[in-house]
Protein backbone atom coordinates (compact mmCIF):
# COMPACT_ATOMS: atom_id res chain seq x y z
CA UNK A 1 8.07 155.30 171.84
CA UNK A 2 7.73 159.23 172.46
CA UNK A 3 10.22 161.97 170.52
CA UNK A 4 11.72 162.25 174.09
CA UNK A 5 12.80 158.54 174.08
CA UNK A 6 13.61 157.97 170.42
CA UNK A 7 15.89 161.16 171.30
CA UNK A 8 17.57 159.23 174.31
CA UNK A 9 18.29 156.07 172.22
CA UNK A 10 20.12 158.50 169.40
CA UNK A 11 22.51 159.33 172.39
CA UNK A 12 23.51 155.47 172.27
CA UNK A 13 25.85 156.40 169.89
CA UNK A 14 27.47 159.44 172.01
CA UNK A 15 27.44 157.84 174.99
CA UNK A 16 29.35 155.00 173.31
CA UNK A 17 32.02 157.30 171.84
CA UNK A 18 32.72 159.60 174.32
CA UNK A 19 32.05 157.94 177.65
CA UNK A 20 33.10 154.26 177.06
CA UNK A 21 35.17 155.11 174.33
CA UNK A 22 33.99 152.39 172.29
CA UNK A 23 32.87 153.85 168.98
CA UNK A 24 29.53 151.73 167.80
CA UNK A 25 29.67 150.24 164.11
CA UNK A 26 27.60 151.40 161.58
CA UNK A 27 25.47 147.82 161.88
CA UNK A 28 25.04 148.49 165.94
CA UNK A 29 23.96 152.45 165.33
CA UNK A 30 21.25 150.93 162.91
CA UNK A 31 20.27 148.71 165.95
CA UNK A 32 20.26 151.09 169.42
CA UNK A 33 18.91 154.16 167.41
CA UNK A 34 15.73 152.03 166.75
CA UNK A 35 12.68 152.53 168.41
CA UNK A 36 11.27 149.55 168.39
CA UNK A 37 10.83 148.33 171.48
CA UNK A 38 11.25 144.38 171.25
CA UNK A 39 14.34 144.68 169.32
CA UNK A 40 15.29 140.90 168.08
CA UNK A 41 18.90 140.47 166.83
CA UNK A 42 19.69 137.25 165.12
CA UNK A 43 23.80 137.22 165.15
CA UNK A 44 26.51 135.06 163.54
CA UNK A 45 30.19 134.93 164.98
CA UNK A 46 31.78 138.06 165.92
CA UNK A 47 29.73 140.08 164.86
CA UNK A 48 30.03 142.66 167.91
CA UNK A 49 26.70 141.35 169.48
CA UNK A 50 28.16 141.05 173.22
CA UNK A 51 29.36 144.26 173.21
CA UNK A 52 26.36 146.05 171.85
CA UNK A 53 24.19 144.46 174.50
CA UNK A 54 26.83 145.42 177.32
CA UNK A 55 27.27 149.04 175.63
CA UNK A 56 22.83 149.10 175.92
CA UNK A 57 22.78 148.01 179.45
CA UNK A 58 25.17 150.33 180.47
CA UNK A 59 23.38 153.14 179.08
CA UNK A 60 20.24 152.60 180.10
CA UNK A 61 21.76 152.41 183.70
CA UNK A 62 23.96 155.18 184.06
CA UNK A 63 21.95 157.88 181.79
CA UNK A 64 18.41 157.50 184.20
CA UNK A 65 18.91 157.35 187.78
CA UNK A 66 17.15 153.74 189.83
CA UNK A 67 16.91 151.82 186.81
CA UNK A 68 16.91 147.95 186.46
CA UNK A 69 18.38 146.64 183.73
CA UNK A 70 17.86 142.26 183.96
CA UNK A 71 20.22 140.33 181.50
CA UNK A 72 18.82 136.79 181.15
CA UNK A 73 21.32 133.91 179.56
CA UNK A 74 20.55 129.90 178.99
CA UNK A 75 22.78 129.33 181.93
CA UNK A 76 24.97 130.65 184.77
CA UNK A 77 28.00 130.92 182.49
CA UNK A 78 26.91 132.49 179.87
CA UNK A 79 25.07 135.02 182.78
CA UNK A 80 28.43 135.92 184.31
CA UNK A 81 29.96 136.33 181.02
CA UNK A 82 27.65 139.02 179.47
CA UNK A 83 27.48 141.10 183.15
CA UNK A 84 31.64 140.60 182.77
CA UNK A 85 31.76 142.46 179.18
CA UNK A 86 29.30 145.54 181.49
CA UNK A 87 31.94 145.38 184.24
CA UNK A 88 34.54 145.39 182.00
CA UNK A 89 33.26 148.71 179.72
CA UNK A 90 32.48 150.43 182.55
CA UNK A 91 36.07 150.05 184.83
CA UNK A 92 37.33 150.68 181.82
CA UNK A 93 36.19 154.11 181.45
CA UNK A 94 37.38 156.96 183.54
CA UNK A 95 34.08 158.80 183.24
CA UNK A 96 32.29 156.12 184.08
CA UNK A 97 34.80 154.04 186.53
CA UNK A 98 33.89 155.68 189.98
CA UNK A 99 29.82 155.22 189.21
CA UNK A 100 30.51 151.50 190.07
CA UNK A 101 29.66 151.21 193.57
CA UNK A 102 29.34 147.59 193.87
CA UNK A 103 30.18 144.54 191.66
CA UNK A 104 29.39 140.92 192.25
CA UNK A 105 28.85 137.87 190.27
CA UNK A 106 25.39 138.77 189.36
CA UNK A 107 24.87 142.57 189.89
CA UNK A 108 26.35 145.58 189.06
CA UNK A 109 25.16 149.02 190.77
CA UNK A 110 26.21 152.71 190.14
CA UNK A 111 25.88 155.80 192.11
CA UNK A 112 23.05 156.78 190.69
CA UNK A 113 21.00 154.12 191.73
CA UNK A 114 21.02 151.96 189.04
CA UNK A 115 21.82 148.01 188.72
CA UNK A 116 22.59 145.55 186.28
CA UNK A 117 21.17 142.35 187.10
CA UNK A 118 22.57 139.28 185.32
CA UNK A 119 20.16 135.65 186.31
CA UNK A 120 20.55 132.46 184.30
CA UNK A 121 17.16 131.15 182.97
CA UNK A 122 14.96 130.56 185.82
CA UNK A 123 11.28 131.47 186.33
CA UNK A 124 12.09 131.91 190.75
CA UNK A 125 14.58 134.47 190.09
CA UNK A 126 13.22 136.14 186.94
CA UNK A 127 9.32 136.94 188.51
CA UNK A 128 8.62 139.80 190.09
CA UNK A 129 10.97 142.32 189.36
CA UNK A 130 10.15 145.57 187.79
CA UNK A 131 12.40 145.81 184.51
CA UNK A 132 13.54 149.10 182.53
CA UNK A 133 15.88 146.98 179.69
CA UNK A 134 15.06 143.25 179.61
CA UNK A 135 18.44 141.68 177.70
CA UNK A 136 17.84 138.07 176.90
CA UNK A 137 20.80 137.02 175.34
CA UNK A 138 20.87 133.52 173.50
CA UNK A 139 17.21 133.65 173.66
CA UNK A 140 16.96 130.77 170.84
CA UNK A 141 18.23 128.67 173.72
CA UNK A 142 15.62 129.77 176.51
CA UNK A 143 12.39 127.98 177.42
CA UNK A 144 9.55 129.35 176.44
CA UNK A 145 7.96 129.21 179.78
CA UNK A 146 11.15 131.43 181.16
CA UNK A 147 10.05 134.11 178.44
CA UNK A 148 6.79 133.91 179.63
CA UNK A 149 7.70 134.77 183.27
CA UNK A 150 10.22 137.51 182.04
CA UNK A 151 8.14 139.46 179.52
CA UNK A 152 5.31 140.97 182.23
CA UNK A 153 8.34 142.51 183.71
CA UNK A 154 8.49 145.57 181.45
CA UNK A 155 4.80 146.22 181.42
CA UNK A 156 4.49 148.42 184.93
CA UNK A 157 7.62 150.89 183.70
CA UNK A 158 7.22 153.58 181.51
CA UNK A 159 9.57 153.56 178.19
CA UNK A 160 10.98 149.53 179.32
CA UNK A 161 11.83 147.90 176.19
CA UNK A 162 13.20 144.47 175.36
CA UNK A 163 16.66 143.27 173.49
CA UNK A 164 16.36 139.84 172.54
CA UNK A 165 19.48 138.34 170.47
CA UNK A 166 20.77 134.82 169.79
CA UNK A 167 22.43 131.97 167.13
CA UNK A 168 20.52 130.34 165.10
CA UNK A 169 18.70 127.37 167.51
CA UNK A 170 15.01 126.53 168.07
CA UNK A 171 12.33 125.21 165.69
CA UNK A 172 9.60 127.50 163.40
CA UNK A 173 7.05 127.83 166.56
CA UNK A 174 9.61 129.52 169.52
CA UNK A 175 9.36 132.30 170.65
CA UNK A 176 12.85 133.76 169.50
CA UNK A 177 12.36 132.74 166.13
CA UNK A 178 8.48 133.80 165.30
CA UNK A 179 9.38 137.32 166.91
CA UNK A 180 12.57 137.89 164.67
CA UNK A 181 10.65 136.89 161.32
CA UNK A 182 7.63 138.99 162.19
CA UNK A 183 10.54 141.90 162.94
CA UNK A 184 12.27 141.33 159.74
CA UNK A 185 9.05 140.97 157.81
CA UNK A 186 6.92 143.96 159.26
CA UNK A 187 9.37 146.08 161.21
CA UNK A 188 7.36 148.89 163.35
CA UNK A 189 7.85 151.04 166.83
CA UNK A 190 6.62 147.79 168.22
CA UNK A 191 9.06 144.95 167.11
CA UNK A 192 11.79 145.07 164.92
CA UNK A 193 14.61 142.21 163.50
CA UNK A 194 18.20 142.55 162.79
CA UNK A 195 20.56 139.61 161.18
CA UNK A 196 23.85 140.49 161.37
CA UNK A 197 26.41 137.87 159.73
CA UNK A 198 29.81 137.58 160.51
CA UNK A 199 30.67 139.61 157.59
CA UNK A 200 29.02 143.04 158.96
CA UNK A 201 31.78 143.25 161.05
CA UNK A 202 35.03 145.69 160.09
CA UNK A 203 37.03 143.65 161.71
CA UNK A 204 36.27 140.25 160.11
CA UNK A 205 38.92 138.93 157.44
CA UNK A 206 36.53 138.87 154.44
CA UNK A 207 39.64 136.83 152.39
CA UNK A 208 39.89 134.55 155.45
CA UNK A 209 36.05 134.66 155.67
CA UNK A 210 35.73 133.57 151.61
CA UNK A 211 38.33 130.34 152.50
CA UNK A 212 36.29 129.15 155.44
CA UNK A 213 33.04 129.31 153.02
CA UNK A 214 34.82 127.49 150.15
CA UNK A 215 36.26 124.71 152.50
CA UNK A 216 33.50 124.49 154.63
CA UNK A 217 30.34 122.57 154.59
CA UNK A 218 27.44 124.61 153.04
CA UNK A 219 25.09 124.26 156.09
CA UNK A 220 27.98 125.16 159.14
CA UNK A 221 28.98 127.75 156.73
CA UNK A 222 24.94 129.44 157.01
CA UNK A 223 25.03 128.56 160.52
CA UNK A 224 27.45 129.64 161.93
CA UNK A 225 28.51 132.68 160.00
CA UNK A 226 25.81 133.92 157.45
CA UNK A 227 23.69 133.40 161.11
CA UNK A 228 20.72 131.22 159.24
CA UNK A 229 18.81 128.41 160.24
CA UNK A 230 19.76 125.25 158.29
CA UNK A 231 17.94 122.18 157.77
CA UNK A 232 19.09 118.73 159.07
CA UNK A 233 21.19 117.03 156.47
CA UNK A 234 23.89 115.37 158.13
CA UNK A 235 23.10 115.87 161.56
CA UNK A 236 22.70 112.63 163.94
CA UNK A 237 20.52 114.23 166.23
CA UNK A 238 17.34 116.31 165.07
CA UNK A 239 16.29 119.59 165.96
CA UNK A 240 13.05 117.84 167.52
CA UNK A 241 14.92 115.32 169.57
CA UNK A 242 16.93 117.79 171.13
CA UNK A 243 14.89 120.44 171.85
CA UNK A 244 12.36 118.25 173.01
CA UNK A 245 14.64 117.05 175.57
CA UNK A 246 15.98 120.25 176.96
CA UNK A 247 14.50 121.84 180.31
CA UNK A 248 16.10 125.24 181.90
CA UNK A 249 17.04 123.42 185.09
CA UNK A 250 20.02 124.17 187.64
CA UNK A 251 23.00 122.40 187.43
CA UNK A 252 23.84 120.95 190.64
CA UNK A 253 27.03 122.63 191.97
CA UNK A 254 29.76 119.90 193.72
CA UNK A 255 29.58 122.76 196.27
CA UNK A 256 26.00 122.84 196.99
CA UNK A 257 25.50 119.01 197.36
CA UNK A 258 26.35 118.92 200.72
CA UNK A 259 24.22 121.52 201.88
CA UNK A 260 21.26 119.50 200.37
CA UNK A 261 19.25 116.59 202.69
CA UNK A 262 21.46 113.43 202.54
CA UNK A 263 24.71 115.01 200.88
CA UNK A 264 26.33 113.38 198.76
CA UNK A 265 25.09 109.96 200.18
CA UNK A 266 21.52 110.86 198.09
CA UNK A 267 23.44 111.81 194.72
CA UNK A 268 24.52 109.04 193.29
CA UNK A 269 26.11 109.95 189.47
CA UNK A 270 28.42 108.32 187.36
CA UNK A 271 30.89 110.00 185.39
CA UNK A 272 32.27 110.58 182.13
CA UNK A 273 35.88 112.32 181.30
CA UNK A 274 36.88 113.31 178.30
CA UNK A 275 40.75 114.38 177.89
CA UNK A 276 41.53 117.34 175.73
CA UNK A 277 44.86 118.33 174.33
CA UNK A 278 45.63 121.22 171.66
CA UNK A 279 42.06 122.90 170.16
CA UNK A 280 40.15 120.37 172.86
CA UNK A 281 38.86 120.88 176.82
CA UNK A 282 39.59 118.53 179.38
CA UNK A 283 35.68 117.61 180.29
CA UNK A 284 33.92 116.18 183.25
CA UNK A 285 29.81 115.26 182.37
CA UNK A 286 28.08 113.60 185.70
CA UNK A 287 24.85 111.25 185.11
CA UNK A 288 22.04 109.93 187.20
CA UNK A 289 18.64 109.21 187.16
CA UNK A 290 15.30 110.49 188.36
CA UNK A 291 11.97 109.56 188.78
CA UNK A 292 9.63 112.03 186.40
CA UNK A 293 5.88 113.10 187.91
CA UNK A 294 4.68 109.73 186.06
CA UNK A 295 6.66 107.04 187.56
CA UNK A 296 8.84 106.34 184.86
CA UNK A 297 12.45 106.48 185.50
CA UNK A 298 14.25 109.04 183.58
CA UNK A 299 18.17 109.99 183.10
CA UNK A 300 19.73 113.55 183.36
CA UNK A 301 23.25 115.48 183.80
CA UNK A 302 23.23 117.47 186.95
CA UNK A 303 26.41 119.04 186.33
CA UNK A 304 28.80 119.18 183.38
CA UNK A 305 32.19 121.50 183.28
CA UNK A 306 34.91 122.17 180.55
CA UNK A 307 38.55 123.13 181.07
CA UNK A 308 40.23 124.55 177.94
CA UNK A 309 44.34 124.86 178.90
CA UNK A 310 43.91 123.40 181.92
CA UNK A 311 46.82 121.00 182.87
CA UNK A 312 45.90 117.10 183.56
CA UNK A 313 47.18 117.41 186.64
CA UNK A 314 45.15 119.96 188.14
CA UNK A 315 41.93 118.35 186.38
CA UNK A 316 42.70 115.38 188.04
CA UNK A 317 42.27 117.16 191.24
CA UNK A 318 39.40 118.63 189.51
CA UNK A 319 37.42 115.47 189.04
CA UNK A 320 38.40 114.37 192.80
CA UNK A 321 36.93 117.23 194.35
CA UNK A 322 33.57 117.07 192.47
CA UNK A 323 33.71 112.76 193.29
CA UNK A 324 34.71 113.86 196.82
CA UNK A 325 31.23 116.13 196.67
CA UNK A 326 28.95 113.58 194.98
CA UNK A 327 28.56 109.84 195.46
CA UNK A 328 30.15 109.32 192.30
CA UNK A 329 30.09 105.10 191.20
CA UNK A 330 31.97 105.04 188.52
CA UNK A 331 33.86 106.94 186.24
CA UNK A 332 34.04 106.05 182.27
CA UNK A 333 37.77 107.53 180.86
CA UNK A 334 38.70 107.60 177.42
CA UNK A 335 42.40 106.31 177.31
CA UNK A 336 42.64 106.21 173.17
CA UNK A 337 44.53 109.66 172.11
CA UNK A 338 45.81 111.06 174.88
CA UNK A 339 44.06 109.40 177.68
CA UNK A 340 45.98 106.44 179.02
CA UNK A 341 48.66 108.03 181.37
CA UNK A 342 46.00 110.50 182.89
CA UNK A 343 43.11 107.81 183.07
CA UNK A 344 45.48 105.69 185.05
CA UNK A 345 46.55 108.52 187.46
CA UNK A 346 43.22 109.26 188.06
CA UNK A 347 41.84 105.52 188.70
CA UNK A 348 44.77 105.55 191.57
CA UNK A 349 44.18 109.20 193.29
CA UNK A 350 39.85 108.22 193.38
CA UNK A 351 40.35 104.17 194.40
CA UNK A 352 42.32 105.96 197.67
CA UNK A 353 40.11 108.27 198.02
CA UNK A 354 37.31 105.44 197.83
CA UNK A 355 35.32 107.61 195.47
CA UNK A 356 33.99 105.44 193.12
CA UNK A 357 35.77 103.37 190.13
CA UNK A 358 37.50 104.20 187.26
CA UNK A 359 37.49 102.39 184.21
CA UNK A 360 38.95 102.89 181.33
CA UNK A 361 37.55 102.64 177.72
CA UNK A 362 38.44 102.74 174.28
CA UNK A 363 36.21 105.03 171.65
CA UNK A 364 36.48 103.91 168.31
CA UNK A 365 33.65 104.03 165.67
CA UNK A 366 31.66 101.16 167.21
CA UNK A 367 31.68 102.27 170.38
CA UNK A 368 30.63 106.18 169.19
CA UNK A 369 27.93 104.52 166.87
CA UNK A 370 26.80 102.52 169.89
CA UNK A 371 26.86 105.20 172.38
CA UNK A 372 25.25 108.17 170.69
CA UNK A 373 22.92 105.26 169.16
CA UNK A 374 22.12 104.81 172.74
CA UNK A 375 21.23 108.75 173.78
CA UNK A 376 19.68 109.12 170.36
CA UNK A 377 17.13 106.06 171.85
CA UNK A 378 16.85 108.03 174.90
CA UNK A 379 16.08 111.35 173.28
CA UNK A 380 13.24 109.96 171.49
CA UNK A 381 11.57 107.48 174.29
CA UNK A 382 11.58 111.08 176.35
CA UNK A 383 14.11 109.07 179.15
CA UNK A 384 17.00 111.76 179.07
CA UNK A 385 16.82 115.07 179.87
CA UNK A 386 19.55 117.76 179.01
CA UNK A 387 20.09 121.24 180.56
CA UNK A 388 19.93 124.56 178.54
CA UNK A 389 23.47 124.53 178.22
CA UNK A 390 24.53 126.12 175.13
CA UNK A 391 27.66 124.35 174.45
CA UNK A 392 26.88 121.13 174.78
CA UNK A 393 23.38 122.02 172.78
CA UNK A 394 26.26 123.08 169.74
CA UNK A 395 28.42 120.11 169.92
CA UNK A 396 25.42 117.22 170.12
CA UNK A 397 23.90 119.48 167.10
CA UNK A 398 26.70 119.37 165.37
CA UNK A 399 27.39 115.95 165.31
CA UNK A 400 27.67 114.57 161.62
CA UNK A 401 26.89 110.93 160.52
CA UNK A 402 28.94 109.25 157.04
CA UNK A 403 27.83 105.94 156.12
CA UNK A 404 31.78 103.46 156.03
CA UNK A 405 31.94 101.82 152.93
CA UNK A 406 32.23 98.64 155.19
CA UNK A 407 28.56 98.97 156.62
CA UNK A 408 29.43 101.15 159.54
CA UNK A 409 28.76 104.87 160.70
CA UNK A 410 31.10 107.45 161.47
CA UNK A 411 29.34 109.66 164.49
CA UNK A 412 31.63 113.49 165.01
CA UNK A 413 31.72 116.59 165.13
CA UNK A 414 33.77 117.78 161.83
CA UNK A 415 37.23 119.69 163.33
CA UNK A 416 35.30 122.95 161.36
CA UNK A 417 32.44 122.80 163.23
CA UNK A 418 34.17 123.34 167.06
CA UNK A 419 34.48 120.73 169.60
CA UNK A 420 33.45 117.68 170.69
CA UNK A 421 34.41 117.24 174.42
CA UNK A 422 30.95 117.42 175.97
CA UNK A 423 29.90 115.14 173.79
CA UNK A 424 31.87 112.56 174.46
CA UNK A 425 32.29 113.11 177.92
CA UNK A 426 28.19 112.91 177.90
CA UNK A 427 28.30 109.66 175.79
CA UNK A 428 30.83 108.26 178.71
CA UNK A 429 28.57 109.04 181.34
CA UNK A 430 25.54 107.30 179.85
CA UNK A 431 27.50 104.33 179.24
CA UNK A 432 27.61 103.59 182.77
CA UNK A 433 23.58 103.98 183.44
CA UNK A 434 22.20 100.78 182.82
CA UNK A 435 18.70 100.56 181.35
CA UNK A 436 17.73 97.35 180.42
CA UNK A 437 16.52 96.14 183.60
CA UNK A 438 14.87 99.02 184.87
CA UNK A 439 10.80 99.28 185.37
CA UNK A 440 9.00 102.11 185.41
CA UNK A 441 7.10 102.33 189.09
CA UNK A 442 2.81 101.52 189.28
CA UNK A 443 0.58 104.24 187.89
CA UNK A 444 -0.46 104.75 191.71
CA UNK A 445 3.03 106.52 191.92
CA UNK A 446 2.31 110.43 193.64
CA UNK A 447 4.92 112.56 192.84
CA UNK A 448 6.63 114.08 195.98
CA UNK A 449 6.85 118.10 194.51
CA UNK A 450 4.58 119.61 196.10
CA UNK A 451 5.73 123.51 196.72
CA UNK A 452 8.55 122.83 194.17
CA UNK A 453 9.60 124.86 191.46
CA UNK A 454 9.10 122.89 188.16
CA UNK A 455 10.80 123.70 184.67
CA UNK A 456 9.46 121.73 181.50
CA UNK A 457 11.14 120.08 178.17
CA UNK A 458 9.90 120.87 174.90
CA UNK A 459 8.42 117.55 174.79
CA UNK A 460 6.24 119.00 177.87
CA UNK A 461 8.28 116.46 180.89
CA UNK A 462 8.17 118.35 184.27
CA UNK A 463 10.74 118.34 186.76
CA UNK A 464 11.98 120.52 189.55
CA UNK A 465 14.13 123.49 189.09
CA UNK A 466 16.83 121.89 190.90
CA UNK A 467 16.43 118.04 190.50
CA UNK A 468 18.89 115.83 192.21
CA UNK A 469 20.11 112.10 191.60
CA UNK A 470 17.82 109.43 193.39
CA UNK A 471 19.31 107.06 195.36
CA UNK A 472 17.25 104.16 194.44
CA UNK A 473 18.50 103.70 191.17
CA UNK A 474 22.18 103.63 192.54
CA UNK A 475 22.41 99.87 191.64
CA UNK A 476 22.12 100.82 188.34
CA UNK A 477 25.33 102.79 187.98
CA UNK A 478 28.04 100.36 186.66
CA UNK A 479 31.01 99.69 184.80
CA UNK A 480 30.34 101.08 181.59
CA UNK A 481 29.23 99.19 178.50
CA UNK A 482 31.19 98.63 175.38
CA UNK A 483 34.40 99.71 177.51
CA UNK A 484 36.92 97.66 175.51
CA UNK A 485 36.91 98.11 171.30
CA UNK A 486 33.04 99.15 171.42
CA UNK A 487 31.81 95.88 172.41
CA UNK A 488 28.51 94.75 174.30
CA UNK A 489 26.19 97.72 174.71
């Protein structure tokens, strides 16, 4: 960087203070007075990452007049949520407030000239823009190819530099990883590493912080709050199998499907429901399968939602608008715990409707050792692919297996370690796609994606940006297996 632009990022701090009135920590000083310019931020909880990456966005677009500023996230959620904390800041200041001309969903823009464009992971709305801050935030989750289409971005605009931050998540060779250690090891004005545990916050409770560590788990303890990558002791599904499986698609919105060639008729799911009371979300995962470039049939989740606080009542209504949007078969429902009274509500408000079938099942430890048995079979024949969704990415990673003393496994997510509703709500769906039967179609198969964007797994399966369920395999949605005591999968 030139004296002129190390100079700028030293105002971080004063722009910070005085305009936002948000006073930056002695740990995120350290971090937007560098001049690196790939600066790669490995963070644990709380630490004050959001904010520093709203608080560098902001700057950069406010303190130079038509600047871009592109904020990249694993999905739309996460997208919305990081150009929220921008919005937020800047309403929030009166020096800054009436410099918001516009605010959307996805973009921010002051007077000046200046926007803040937030885009979930996708190659079609990431190329061609000409970028003066790239923000990838929970870049460990991110497909390589995406980085690939973001990075030549910043290389037609003088002084563009590049914030990449994230938990701990992706093996030795991605791209998040190899550029923090090579940061941290041999920091220079080109790339530079931060790791910033929970602890470097003021605000953290370091007596609070001690009991968690001595009650705790050593490897969700490194994870999650000293920010390190752990290995895999204890953890049902590998780092391999999952990232392997994981492809920066869309999610389907219920919204969308109509719009789409065939509606809902073409988008045949089934559907799992998890019920959450307390600590847990209500949560609604939709399956359905595919046909991959090869001819051999292949499962995925088009669309997945969580509802923490969210009364059963209104989720009911939830899950009957998104069945009234797809051509949803069947519907797995836990009714152990809390489930019964608002599994049977919902099996009479959909069998009106005449969208689709509830049933009813009962998770115990057979029917979780089947079930995740089941994806875990999946994950490794390459025949289920998940979306870059963060969340559920945490709670299928965190799933612990304990050998019974009676022969069995216990398969869950330790109450310490967060939640477990996607999970389950995923393992529900699957139930109800039966693959025994299936055949994979005749090596003559030709693909029909021609002119379609395609993302790709770790494992290196192609499929469209925005893949749908195929009818064909509607047959194949049924009642789901093991329903009653974990029997017959």
């Amino acid at each position: 960087m030139t004296s002129s632009e190390t100079e700028a990022a030293t105002r971080v701090e004063a722009f910070a203070r005085t305009v936002l009135g948000r006073p930056l920590w002695p740990h995120q000083r350290e971090f937007s007075t560098s001049p690196a310019r790939y600066r790669v931020l490995l963070a644990g909880r709380q630490a004050g990452k959001s904010t520093e990456l709203a608080i560098e966005a902001l700057f950069t677009a406010s303190t130079r007049r038509n600047q871009l500023v592109l904020l990249v996230s694993a999905g739309e959620t996460a997208s919305r949520r990081l150009l929220d904390e921008c919005a937020g800041l800047a309403t929030g200041s009166p020096l800054l407030r009436g410099s918001v001309l516009d605010e959307t969903r996805s973009l921010l823009t002051l007077s000046n000239g200046s926007r803040i464009l937030s885009v979930p992971a996708s190659q079609r709305q990431i190329r061609g823009w000409p970028v003066d801050l790239l923000i990838l935030d929970e870049a460990g989750f991110i497909d390589p190819e995406i980085w690939r289409a973001a990075e030549p971005a910043i290389i037609a605009r003088p002084g563009s530099r590049v914030i990449l931050s994230s938990s701990p998540w992706g093996g030795p060779q991605h791209f998040f990883r190899t550029l923090w250690q090579r940061g941290m090891d041999a920091p220079d004005d080109q790339v530079a590493g931060w790791h910033w545990p929970s602890s470097i916050s003021p605000l953290v409770d370091r007596v609070l912080l001690e009991q968690i560590r001595q009650r705790e788990p050593a490897d969700y303890f490194e994870r999650e709050y000293l920010a390190q990558w752990t290995d895999e002791s204890g953890a049902f599904f590998t780092e391999a199998e999952l990232s392997g499986a994981v492809a920066p698609y869309e999610l389907l919105a219920p919204v969308r499907v109509a719009h789409l060639p065939g509606g809902r008729e073409s988008s045949p799911v089934a559907a799992g429901v998890d019920w959450g009371v307390a600590r847990d979300a209500n949560a609604l995962v939709l399956a359905g399968f595919r046909t991959a470039d090869d001819g051999r049939w292949q499962l995925f989740l088009p669309w997945l939602e969580a509802h923490h606080g969210m009364p059963w009542a209104s989720f009911i209504a939830r899950i009957c608008e998104v069945a009234a949007a797809y051509k949803t078969r069947v519907v797995a429902s836990e009714t152990n715990g809390v489930g019964s009274y608002p599994t049977d509500d919902l099996q009479g408000r959909l069998h009106r409707a005449g969208h689709g079938w509830v049933y009813g099942v009962w998770t115990d430890v057979r029917r979780k050792q089947s079930g995740f048995g089941k994806i875990k079979g999946l994950l490794q024949a390459g025949r289920l692919v998940l979306p870059a969704h963060p969340e559920l990415l945490k709670q299928l990673r965190g799933l612990e297996f304990e050998q019974l003393a009676a022969g069995g496994v216990r398969i869950a997510v330790p109450e310490r370690s967060g939640h477990d509703d996607l999970a389950m709500a995923t393992l529900q769906a699957l139930s109800c796609c039966e693959t025994r039967m299936l055949h994979d179609l005749a090596p003559s198969f030709e693909p029909t994606n021609a002119g379609v964007e395609m993302v790709t797994t770790g494992a290196g399966v192609r499929l469209p940006r925005l893949p749908r369920p195929h009818p064909s395999y509607s047959s194949y949605l049924q009642a789901p297996s093991g329903r009653e005591h974990g029997d017959g999968w």
